[in-house]
Protein backbone atom coordinates (compact mmCIF):
# COMPACT_ATOMS: atom_id res chain seq x y z
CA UNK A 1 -21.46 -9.93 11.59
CA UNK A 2 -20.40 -9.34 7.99
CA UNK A 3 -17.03 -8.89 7.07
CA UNK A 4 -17.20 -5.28 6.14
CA UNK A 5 -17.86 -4.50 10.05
CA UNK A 6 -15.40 -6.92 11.69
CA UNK A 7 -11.70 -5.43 11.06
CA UNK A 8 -9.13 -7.16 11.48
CA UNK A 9 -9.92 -10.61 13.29
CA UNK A 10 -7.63 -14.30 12.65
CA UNK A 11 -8.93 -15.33 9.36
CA UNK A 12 -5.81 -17.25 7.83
CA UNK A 13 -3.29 -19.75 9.34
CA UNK A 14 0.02 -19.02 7.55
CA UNK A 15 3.06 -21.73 6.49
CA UNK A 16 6.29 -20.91 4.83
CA UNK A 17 6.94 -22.62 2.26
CA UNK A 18 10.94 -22.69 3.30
CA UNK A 19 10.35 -24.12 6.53
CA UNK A 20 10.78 -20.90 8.26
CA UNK A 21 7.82 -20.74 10.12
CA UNK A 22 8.44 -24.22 11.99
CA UNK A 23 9.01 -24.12 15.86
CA UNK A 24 12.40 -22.57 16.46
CA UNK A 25 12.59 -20.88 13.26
CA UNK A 26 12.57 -16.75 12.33
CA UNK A 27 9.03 -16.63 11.16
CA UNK A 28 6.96 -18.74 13.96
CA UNK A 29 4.63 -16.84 15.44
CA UNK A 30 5.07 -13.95 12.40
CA UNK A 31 1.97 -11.88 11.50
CA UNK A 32 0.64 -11.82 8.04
CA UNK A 33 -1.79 -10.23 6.02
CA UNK A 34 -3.50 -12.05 2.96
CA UNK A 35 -4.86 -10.68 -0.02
CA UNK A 36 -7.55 -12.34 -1.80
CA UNK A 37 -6.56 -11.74 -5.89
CA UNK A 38 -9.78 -13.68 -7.45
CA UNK A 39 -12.26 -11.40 -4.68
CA UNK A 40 -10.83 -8.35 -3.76
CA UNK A 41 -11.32 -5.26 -5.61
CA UNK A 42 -8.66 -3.33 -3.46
CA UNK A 43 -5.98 -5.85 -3.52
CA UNK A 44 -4.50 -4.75 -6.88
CA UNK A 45 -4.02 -1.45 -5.25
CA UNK A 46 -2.18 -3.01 -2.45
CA UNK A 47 0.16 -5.02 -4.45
CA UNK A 48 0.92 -1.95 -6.43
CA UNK A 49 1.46 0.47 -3.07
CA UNK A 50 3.60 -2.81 -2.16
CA UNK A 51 5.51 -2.80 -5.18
CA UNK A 52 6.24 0.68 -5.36
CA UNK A 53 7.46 0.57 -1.42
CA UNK A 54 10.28 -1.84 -2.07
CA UNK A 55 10.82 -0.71 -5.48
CA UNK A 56 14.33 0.43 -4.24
CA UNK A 57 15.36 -2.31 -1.94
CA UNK A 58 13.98 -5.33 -4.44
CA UNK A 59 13.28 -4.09 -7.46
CA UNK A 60 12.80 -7.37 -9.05
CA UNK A 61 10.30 -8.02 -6.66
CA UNK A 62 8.47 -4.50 -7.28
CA UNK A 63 8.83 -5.48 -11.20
CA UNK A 64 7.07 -8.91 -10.93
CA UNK A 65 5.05 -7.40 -9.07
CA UNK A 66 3.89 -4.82 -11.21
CA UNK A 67 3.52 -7.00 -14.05
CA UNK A 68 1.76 -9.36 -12.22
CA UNK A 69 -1.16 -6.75 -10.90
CA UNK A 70 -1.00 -5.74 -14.33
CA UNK A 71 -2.30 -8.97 -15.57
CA UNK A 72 -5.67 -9.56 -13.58
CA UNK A 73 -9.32 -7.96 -13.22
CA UNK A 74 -8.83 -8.53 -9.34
CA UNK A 75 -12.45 -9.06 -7.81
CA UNK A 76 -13.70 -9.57 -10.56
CA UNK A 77 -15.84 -12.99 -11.94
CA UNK A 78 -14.10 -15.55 -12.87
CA UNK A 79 -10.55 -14.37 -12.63
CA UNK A 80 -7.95 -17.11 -12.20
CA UNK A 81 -8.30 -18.66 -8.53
CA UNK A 82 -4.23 -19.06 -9.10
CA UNK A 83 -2.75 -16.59 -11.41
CA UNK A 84 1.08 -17.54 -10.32
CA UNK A 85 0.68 -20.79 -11.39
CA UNK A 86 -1.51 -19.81 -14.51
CA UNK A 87 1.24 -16.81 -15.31
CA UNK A 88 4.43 -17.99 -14.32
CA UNK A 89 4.82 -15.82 -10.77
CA UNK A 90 5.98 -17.90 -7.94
């Protein structure tokens, strides 16, 4: 069954970088939905709904955001396969 068909199924195992997600921490078990930048035509819209969401609460966040949806041709060939390395966004 091709992906366009399936929904939402486990796709992605998730780590925290901070150690969060380690047994007895806040984020084990936490759900999480990943966005594929180099493949995805609609993740550039969903950073930018994102961004404009917490906008208000972290608008840093919404600002780096913005600039960094600004910056790629997501799902399109050849895009960077890791634009926060490649532009600075961590």
């Amino acid at each position: 069954m091709g992906d366009k068909k399936r929904g939402i199924y486990h796709k992605f195992n998730v780590t925290r970088t901070d150690g969060t997600s380690a047994p007895d921490q806040k984020h084990l078990g936490c759900a999480y939905f990943v966005l594929d930048c180099d493949h995805d035509p609609h993740a550039k819209a969903a950073i930018k709904a994102y961004a404009d969401s917490c906008r208000a609460d972290y608008p840093q966040l919404a600002i780096d955001l913005d600039r960094w949806a600004g910056q790629f041709d997501f799902g399109a060939p050849g895009t960077p396969s890791n634009p926060s390395a490649s532009k600075g966004v961590e």
